[in-house]
C-alpha atoms as a PDB file:
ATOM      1  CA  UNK A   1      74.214  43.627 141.003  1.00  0.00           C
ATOM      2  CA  UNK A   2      71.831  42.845 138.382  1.00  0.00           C
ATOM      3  CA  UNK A   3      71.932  44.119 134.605  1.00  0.00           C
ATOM      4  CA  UNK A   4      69.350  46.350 135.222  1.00  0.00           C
ATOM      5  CA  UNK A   5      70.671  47.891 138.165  1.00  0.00           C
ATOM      6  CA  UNK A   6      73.535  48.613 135.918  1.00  0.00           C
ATOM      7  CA  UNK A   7      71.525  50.425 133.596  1.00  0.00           C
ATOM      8  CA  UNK A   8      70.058  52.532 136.014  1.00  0.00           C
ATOM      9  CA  UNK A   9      73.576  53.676 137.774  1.00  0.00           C
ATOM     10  CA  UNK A  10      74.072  54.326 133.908  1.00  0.00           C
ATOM     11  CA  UNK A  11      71.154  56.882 132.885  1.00  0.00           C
ATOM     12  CA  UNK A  12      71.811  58.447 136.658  1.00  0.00           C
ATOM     13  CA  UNK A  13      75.457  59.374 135.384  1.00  0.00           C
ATOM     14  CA  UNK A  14      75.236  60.158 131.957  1.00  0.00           C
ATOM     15  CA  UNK A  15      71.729  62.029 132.174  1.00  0.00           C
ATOM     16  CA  UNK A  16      73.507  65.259 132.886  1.00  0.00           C
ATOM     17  CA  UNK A  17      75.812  64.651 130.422  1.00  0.00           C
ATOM     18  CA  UNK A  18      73.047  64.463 127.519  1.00  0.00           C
ATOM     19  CA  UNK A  19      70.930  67.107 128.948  1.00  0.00           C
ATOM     20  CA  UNK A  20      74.039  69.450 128.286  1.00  0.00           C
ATOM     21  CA  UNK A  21      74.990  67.861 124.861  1.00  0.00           C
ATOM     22  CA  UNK A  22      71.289  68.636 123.991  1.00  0.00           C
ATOM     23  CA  UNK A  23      71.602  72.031 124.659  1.00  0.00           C
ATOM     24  CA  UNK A  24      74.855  72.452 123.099  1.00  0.00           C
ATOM     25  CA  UNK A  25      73.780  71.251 120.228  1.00  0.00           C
ATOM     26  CA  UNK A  26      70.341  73.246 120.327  1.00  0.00           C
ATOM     27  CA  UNK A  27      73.345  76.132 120.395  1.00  0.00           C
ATOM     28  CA  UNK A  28      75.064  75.135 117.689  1.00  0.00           C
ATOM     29  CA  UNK A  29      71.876  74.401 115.156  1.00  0.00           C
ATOM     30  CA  UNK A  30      70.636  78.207 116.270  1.00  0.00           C
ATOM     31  CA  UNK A  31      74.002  79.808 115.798  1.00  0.00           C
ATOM     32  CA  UNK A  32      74.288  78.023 112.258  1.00  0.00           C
ATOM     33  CA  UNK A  33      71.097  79.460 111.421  1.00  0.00           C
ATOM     34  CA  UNK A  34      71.934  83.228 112.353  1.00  0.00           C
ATOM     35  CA  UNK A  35      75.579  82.593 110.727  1.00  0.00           C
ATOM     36  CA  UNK A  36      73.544  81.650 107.335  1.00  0.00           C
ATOM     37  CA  UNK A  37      71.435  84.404 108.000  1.00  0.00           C
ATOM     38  CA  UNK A  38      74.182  86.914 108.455  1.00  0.00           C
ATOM     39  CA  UNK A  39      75.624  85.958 105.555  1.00  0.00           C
ATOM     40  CA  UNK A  40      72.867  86.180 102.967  1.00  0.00           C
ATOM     41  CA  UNK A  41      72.059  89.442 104.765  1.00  0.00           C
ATOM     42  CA  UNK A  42      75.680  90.682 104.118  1.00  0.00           C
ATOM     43  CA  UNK A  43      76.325  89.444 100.220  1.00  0.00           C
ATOM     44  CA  UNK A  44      72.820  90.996  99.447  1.00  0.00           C
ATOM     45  CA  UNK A  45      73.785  94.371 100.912  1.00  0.00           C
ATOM     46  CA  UNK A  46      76.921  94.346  99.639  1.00  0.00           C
ATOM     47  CA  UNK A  47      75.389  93.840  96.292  1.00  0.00           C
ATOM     48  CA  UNK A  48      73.455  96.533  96.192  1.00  0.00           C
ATOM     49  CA  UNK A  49      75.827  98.963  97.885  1.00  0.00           C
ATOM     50  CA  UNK A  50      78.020  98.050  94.826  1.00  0.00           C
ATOM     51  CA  UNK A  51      75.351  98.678  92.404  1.00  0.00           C
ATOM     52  CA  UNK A  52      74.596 101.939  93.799  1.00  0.00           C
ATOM     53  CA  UNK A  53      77.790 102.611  93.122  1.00  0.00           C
ATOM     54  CA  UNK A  54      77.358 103.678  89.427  1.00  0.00           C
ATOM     55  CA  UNK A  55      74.039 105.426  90.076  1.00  0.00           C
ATOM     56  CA  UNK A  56      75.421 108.459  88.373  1.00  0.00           C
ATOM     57  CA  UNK A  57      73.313 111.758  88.618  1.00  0.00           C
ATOM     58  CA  UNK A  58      74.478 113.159  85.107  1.00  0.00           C
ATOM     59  CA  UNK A  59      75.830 111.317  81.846  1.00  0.00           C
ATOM     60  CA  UNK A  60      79.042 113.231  81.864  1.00  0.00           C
ATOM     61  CA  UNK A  61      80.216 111.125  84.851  1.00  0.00           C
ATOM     62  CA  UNK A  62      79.743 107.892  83.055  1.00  0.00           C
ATOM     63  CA  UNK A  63      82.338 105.785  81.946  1.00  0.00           C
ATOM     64  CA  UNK A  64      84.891 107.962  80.307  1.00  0.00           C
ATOM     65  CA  UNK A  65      88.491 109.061  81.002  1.00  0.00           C
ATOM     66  CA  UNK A  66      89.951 107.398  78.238  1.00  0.00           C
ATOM     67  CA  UNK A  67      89.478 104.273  80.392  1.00  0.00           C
ATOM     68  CA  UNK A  68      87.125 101.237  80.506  1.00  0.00           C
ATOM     69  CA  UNK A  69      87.568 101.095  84.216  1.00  0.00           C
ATOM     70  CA  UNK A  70      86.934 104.467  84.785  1.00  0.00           C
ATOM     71  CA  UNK A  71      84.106 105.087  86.390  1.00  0.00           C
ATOM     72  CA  UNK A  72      82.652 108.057  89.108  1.00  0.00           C
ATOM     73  CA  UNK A  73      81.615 106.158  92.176  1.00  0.00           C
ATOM     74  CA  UNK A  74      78.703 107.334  94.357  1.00  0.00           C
ATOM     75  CA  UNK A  75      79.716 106.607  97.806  1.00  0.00           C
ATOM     76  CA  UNK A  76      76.794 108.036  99.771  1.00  0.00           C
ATOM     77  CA  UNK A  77      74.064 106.157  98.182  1.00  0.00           C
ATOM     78  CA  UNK A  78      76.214 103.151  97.699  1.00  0.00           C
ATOM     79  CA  UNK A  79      76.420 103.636 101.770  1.00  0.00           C
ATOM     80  CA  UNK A  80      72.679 104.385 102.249  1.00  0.00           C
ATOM     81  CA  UNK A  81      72.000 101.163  99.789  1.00  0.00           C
ATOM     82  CA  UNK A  82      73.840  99.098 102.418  1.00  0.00           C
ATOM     83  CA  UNK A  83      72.335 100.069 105.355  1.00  0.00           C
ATOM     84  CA  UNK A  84      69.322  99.540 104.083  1.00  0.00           C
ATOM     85  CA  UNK A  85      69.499  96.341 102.423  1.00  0.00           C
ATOM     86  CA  UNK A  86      70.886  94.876 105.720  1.00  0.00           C
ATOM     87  CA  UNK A  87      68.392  96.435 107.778  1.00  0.00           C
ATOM     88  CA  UNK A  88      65.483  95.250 106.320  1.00  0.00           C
ATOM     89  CA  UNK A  89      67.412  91.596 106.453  1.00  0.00           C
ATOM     90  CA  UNK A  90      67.863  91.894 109.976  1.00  0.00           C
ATOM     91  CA  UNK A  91      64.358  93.164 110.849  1.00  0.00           C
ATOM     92  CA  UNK A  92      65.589  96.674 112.042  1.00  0.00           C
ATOM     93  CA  UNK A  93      64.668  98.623 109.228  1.00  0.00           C
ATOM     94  CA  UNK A  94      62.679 101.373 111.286  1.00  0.00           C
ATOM     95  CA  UNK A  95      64.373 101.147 114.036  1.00  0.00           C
ATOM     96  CA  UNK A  96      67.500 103.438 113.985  1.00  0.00           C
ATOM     97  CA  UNK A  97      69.294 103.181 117.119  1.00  0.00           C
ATOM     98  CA  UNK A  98      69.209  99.129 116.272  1.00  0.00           C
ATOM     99  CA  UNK A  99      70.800 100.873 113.010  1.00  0.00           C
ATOM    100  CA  UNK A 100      73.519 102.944 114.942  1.00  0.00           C
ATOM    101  CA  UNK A 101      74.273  99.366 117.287  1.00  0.00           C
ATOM    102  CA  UNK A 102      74.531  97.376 114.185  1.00  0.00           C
ATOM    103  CA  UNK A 103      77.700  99.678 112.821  1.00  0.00           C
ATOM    104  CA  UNK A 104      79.588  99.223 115.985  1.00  0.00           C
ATOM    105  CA  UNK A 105      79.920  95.339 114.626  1.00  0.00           C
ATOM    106  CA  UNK A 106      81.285  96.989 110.941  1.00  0.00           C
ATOM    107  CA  UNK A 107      84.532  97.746 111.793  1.00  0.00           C
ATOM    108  CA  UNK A 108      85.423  99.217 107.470  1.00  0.00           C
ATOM    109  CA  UNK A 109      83.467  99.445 104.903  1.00  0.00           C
ATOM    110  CA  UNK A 110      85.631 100.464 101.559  1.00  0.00           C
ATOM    111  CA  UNK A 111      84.969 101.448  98.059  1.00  0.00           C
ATOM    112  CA  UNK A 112      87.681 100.832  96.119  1.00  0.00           C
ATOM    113  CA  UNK A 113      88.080 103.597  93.192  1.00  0.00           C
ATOM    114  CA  UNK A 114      89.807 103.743  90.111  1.00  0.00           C
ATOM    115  CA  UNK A 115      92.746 105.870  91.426  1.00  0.00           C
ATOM    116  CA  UNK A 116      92.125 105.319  94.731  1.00  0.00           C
ATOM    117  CA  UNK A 117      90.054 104.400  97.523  1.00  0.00           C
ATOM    118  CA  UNK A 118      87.403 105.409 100.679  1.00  0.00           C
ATOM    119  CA  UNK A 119      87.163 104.187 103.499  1.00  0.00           C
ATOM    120  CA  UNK A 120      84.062 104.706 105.811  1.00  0.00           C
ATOM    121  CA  UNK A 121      85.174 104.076 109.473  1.00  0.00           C
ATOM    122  CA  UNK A 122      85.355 105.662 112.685  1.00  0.00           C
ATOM    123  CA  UNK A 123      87.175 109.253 113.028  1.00  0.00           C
ATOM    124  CA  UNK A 124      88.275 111.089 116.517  1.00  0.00           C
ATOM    125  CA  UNK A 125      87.689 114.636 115.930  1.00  0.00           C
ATOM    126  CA  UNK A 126      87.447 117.499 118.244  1.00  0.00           C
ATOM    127  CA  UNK A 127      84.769 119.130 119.413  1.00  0.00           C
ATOM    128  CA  UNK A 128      84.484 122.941 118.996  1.00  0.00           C
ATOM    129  CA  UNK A 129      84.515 124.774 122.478  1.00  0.00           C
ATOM    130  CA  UNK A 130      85.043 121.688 125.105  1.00  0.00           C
ATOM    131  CA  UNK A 131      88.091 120.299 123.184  1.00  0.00           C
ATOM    132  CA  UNK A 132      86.301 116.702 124.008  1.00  0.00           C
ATOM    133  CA  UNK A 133      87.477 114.221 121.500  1.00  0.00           C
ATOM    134  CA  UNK A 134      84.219 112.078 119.434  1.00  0.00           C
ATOM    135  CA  UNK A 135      84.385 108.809 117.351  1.00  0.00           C
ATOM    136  CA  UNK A 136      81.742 108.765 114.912  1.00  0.00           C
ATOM    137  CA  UNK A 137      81.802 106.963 111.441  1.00  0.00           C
ATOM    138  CA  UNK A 138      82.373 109.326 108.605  1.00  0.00           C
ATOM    139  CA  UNK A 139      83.807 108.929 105.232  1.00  0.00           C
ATOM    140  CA  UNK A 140      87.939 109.448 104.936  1.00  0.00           C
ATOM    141  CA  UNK A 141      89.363 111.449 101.988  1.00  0.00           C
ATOM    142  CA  UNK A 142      90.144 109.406  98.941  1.00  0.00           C
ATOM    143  CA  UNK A 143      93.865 107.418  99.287  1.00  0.00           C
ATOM    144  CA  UNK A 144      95.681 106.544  95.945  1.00  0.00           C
ATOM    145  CA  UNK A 145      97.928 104.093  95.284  1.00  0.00           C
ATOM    146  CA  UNK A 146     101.152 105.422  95.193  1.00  0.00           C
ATOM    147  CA  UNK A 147     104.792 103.695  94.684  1.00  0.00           C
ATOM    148  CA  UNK A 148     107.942 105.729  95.177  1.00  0.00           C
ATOM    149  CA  UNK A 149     111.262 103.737  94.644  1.00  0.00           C
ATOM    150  CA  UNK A 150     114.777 104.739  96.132  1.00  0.00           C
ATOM    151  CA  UNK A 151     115.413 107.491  93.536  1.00  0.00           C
ATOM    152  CA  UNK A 152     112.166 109.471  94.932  1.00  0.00           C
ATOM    153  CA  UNK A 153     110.156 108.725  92.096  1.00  0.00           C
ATOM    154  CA  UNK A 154     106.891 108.571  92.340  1.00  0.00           C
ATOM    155  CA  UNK A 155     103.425 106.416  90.587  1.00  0.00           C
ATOM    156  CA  UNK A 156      99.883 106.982  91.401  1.00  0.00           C
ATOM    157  CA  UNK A 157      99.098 103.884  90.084  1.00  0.00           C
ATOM    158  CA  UNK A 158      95.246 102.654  88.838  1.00  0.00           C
ATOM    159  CA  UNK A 159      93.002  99.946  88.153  1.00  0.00           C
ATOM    160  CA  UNK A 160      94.475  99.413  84.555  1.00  0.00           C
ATOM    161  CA  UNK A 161      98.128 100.550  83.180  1.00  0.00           C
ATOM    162  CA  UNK A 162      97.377 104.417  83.358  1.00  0.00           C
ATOM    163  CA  UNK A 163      99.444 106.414  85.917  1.00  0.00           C
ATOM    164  CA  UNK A 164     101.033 109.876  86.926  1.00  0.00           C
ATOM    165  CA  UNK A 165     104.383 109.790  87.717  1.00  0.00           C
ATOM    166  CA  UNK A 166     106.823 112.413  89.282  1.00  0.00           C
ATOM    167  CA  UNK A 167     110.236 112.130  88.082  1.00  0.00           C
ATOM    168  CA  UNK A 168     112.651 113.087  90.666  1.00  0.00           C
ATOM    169  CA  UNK A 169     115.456 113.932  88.210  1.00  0.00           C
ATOM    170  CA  UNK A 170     113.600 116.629  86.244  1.00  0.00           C
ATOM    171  CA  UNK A 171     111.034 117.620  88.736  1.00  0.00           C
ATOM    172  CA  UNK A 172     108.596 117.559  86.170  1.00  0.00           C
ATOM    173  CA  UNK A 173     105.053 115.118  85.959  1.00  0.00           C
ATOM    174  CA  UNK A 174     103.912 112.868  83.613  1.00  0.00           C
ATOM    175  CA  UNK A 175     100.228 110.728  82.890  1.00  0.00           C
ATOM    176  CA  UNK A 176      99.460 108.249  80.434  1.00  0.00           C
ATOM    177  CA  UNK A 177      99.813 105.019  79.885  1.00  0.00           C
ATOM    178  CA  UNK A 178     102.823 102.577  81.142  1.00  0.00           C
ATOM    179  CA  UNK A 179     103.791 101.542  77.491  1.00  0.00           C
ATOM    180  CA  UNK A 180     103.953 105.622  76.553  1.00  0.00           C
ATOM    181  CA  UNK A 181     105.308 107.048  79.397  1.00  0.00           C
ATOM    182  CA  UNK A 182     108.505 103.907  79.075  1.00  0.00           C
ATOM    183  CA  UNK A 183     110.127 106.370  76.202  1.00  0.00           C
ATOM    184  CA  UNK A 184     108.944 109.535  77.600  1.00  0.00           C
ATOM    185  CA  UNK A 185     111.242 108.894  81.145  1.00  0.00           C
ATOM    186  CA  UNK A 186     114.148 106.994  82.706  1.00  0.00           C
ATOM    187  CA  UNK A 187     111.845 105.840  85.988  1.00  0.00           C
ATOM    188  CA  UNK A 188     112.840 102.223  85.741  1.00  0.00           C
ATOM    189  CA  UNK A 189     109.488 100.874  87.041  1.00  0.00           C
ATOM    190  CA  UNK A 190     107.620 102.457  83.903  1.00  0.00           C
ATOM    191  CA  UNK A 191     110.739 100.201  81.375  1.00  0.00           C
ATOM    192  CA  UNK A 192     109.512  96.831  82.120  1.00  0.00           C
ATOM    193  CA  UNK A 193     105.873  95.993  81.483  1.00  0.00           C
ATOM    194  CA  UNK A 194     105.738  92.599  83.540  1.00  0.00           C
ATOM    195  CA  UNK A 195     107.698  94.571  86.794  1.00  0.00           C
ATOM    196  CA  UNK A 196     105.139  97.615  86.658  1.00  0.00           C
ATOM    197  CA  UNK A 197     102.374  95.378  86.522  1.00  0.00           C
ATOM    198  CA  UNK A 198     103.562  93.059  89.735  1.00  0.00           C
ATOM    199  CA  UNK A 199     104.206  96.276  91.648  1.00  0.00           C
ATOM    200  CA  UNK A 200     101.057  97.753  90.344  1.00  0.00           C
ATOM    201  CA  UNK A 201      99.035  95.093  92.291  1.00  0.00           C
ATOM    202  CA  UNK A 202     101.187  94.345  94.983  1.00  0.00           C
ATOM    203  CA  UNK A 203     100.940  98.612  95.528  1.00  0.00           C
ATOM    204  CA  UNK A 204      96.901  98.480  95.710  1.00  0.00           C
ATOM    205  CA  UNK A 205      96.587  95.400  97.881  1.00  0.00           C
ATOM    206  CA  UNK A 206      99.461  96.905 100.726  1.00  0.00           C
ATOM    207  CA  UNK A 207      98.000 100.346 100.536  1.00  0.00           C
ATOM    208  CA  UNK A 208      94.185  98.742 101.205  1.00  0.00           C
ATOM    209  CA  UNK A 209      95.236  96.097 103.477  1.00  0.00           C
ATOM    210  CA  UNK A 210      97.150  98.543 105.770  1.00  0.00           C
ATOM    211  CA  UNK A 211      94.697 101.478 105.736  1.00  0.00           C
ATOM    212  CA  UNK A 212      92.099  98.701 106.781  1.00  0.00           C
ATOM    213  CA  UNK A 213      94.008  97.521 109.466  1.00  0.00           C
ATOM    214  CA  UNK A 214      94.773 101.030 110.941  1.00  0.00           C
ATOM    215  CA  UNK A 215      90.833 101.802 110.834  1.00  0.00           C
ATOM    216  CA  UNK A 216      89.687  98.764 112.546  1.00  0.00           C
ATOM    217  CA  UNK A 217      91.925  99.392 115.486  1.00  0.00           C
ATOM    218  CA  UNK A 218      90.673 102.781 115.673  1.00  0.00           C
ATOM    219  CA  UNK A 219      87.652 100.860 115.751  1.00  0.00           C
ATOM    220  CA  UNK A 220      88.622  98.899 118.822  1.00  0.00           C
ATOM    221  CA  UNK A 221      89.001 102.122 120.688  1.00  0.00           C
ATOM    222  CA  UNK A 222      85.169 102.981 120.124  1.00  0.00           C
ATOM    223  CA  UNK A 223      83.555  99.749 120.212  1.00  0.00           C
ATOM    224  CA  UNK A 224      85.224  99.566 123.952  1.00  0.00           C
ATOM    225  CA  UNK A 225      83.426 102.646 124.610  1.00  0.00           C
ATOM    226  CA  UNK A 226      80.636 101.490 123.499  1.00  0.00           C
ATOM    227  CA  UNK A 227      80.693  98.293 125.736  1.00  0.00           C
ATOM    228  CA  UNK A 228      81.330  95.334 122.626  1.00  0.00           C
ATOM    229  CA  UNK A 229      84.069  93.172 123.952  1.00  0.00           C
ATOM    230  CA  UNK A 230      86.201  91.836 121.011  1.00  0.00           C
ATOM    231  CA  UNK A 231      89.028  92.439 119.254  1.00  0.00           C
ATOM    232  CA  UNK A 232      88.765  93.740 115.887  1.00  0.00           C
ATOM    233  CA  UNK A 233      90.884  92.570 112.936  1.00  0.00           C
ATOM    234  CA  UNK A 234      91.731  92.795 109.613  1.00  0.00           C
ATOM    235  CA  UNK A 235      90.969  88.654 108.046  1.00  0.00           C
ATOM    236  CA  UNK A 236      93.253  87.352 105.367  1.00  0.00           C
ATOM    237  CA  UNK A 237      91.516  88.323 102.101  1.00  0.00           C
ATOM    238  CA  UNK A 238      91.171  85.285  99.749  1.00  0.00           C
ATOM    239  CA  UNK A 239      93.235  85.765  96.844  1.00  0.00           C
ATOM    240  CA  UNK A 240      90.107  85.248  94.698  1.00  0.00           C
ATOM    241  CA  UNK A 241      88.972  88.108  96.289  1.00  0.00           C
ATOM    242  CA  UNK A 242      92.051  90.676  95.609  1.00  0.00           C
ATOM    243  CA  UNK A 243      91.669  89.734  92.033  1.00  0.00           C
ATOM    244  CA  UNK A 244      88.431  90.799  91.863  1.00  0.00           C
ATOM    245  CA  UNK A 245      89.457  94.192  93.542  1.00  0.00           C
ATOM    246  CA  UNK A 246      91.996  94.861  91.563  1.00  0.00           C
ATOM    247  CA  UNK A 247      89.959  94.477  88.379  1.00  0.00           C
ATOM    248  CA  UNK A 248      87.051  97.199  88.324  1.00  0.00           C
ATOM    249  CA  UNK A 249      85.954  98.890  90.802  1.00  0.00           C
ATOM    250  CA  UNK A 250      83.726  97.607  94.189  1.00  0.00           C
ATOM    251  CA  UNK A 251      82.647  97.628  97.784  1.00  0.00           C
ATOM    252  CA  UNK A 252      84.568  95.554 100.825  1.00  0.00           C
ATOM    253  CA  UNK A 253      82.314  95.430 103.802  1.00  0.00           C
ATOM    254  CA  UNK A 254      83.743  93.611 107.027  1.00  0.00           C
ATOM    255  CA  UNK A 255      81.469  92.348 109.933  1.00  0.00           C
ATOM    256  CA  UNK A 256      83.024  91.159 112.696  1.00  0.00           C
ATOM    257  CA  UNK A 257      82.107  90.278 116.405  1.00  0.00           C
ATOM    258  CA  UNK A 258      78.549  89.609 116.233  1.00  0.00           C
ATOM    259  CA  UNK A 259      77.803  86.863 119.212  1.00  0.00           C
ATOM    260  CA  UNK A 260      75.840  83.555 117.622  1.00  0.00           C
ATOM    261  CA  UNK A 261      76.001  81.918 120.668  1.00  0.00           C
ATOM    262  CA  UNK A 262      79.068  80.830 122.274  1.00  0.00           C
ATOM    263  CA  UNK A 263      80.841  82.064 119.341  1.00  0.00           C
ATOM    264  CA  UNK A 264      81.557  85.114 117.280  1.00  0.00           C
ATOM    265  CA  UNK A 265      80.125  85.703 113.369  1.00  0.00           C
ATOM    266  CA  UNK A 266      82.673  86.975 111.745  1.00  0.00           C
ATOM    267  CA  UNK A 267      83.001  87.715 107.478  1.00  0.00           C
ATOM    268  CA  UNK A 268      83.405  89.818 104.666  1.00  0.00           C
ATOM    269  CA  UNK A 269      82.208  90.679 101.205  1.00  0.00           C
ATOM    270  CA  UNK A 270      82.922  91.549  97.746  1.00  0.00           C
ATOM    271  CA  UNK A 271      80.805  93.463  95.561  1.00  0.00           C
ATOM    272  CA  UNK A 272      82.004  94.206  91.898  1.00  0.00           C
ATOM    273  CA  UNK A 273      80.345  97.689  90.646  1.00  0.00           C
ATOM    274  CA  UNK A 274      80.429  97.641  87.338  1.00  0.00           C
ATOM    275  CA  UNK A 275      77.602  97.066  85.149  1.00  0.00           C
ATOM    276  CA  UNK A 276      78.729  94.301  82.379  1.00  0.00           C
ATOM    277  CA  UNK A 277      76.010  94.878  79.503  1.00  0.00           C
ATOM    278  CA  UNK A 278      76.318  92.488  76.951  1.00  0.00           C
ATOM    279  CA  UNK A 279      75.627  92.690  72.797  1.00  0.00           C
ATOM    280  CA  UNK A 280      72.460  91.685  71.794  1.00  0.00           C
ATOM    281  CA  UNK A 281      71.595  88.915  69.588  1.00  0.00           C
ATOM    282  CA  UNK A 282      70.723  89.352  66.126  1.00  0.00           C
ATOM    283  CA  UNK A 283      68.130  87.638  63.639  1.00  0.00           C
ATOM    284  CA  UNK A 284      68.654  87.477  60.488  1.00  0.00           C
ATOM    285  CA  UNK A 285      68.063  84.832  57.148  1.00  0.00           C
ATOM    286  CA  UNK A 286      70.487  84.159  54.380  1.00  0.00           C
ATOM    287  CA  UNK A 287      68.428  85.260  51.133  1.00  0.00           C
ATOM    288  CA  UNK A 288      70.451  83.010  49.132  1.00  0.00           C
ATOM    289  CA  UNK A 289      69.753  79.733  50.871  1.00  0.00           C
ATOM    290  CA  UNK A 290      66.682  80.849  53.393  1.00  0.00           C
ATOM    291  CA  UNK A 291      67.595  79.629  56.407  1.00  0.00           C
ATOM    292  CA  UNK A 292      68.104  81.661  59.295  1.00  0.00           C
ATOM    293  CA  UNK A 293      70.882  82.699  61.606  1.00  0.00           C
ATOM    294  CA  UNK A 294      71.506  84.019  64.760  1.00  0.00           C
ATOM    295  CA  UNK A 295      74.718  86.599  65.754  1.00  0.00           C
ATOM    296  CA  UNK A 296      76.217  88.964  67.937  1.00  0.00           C
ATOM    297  CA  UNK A 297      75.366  93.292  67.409  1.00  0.00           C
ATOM    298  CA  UNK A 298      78.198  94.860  66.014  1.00  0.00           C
ATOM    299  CA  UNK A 299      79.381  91.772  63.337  1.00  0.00           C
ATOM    300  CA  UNK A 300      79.391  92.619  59.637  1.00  0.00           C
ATOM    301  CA  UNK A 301      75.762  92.673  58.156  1.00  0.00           C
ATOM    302  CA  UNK A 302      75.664  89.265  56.084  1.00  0.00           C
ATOM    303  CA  UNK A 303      71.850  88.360  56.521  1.00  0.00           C
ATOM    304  CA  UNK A 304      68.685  90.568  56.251  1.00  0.00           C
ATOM    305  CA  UNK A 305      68.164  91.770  59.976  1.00  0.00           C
ATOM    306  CA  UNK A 306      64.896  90.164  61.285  1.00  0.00           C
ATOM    307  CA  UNK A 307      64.528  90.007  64.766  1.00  0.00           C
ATOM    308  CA  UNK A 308      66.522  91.047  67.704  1.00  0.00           C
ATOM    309  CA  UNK A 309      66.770  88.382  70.871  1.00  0.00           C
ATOM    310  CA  UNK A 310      68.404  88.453  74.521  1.00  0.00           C
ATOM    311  CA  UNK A 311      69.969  85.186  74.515  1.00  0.00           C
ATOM    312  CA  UNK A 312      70.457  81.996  72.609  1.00  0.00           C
ATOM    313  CA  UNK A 313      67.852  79.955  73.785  1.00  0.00           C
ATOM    314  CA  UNK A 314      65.197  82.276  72.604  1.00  0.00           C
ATOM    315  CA  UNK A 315      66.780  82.274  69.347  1.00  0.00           C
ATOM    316  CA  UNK A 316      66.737  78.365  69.250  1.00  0.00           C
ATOM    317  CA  UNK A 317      63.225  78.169  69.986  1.00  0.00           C
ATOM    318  CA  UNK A 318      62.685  80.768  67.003  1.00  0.00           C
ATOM    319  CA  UNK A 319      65.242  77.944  64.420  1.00  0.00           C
ATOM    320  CA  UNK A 320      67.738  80.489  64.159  1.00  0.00           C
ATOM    321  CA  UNK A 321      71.209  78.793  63.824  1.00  0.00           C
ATOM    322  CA  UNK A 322      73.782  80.291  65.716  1.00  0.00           C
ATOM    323  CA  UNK A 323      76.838  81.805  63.758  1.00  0.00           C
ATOM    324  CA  UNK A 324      80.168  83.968  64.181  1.00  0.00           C
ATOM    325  CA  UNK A 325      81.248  86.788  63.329  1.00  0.00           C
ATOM    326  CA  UNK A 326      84.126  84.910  61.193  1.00  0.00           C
END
């Protein structure tokens, strides 16, 4: 047979074989797409749902408590935020039973608290009269973090080294911090700085990682109902991640199980809620030899206060030096 004969048998074979890598790779370009997508949708609601968080109604819920970490949290508009945000994202914004269908792919979403946390997930409940049991998503009562060791002591632990404690041997309670409460009681935990502090975290992360995990496979239950086929799961958290949690407070959205083709998006996010403000910059010249310096609110008054500026660049452009407080 000639060459060209050949070539022919050749294209009859493998022409099926292209056509269907074409489209699987028309597939895979699309489902990278929605996955990018997705996930801008999901860090950007996340972020706002975190920011909402501190959206305090009156100033005598701001940060207080004796506590830099302390903080009241504002779960319901940190929830509405997040709907929202990802709504408008996904196009669905007016459209609220694309709304209701979009939560049966958020399996938990949890605000993590300074003594505690909430989860909003599914709850069964019963209905008054029939006795019919309902899923529906709802927010959970607030969980702390407690620790009890094999004496029946107890620590409610939080985000920094303040706790209440129960001490089994005198029945009575305690609350302040781990360094005060170490000569105030015999709990052993509360003796050793560098022990309370590992069991502190590794407290917070068990107690969140295996409400989580109960939730979403309540959440199984009703997404079957519902008619989405896949199994819901709590992901291994990056470590990165838990460090951020267990630092201020935040929002932990999961998404899980939306189809992007022949696959399934799955991801979380982060979103820190407090709001870092820095110390302005300040302007002021040195009388003695005229020039001018630049340094942070709150150091001793040295120079004759000219000008106040956001950042250092602005202050550059103005030939202020930049100096320390030292």
């Amino acid at each position: 047979m000639k060459i060209t004969d050949w070539a022919m048998i050749f294209v009859l074979i493998a022409s099926p074989y292209l056509w269907v890598l074409h489209l699987h790779t028309g597939d895979l370009r699309e489902a990278h797409r929605l996955q990018l997508r997705y996930t801008s949708a999901l860090r950007t609601a996340v972020q706002d749902a975190a920011h909402a968080l501190n959206l305090n109604e009156l100033q005598y819920y701001e940060t207080g408590y004796g506590s830099a970490k302390f903080m009241r949290t504002d779960k319901e508009e940190a929830l509405s935020a997040f709907i929202e945000t990802l709504s408008i994202h996904l196009g669905i914004e007016n459209d609220p039973i694309a709304q209701r269908a979009m939560l049966a792919y958020i399996p938990v979403i949890a605000v993590i608290e300074y003594d505690g946390f909430s989860i909003y997930a599914v709850h069964e409940s019963k209905e008054a009269g029939t006795g019919e049991s309902d899923l529906s998503h709802r927010w959970r009562p607030k969980k702390p973090y407690v620790y009890t060791d094999q004496s029946g002591n107890s620590i409610a632990f939080t985000l920094d080294n303040r706790v209440t404690a129960y001490e089994s041997r005198s029945g009575g309670w305690l609350r302040g911090r781990q360094s005060e409460l170490s000569l105030a009681t015999a709990i052993p935990l509360l003796q050793d700085a560098e022990a309370f502090e590992q069991v502190r975290r590794a407290t917070i992360v068990r107690t969140i990682e295996e409400n989580i995990a109960g939730y979403m496979n309540r959440h199984n239950e009703y997404a079957a109902r519902i008619g989405v086929n896949y199994l819901f799961t709590l992901p291994a958290l990056s470590q990165e991640d838990w460090t951020n949690t267990l630092n201020d407070i935040g929002v932990i959205v999961f998404v899980q199980g939306i189809p992007v083709g022949d696959r399934y998006y799955n991801n979380y996010a982060f979103g820190g809620g407090r709001l870092v403000q820095s110390k302005l910059l300040v302007g002021g010249i040195d009388e003695t030899t005229g020039l001018h310096y630049v340094f942070r609110e709150g150091c001793p008054p040295r120079y004759r206060i000219e000008q106040v500026f956001t950042n250092r660049r602005d202050a550059a452009a103005k030939g202020y030096f930049e100096n320390t407080c030292r």
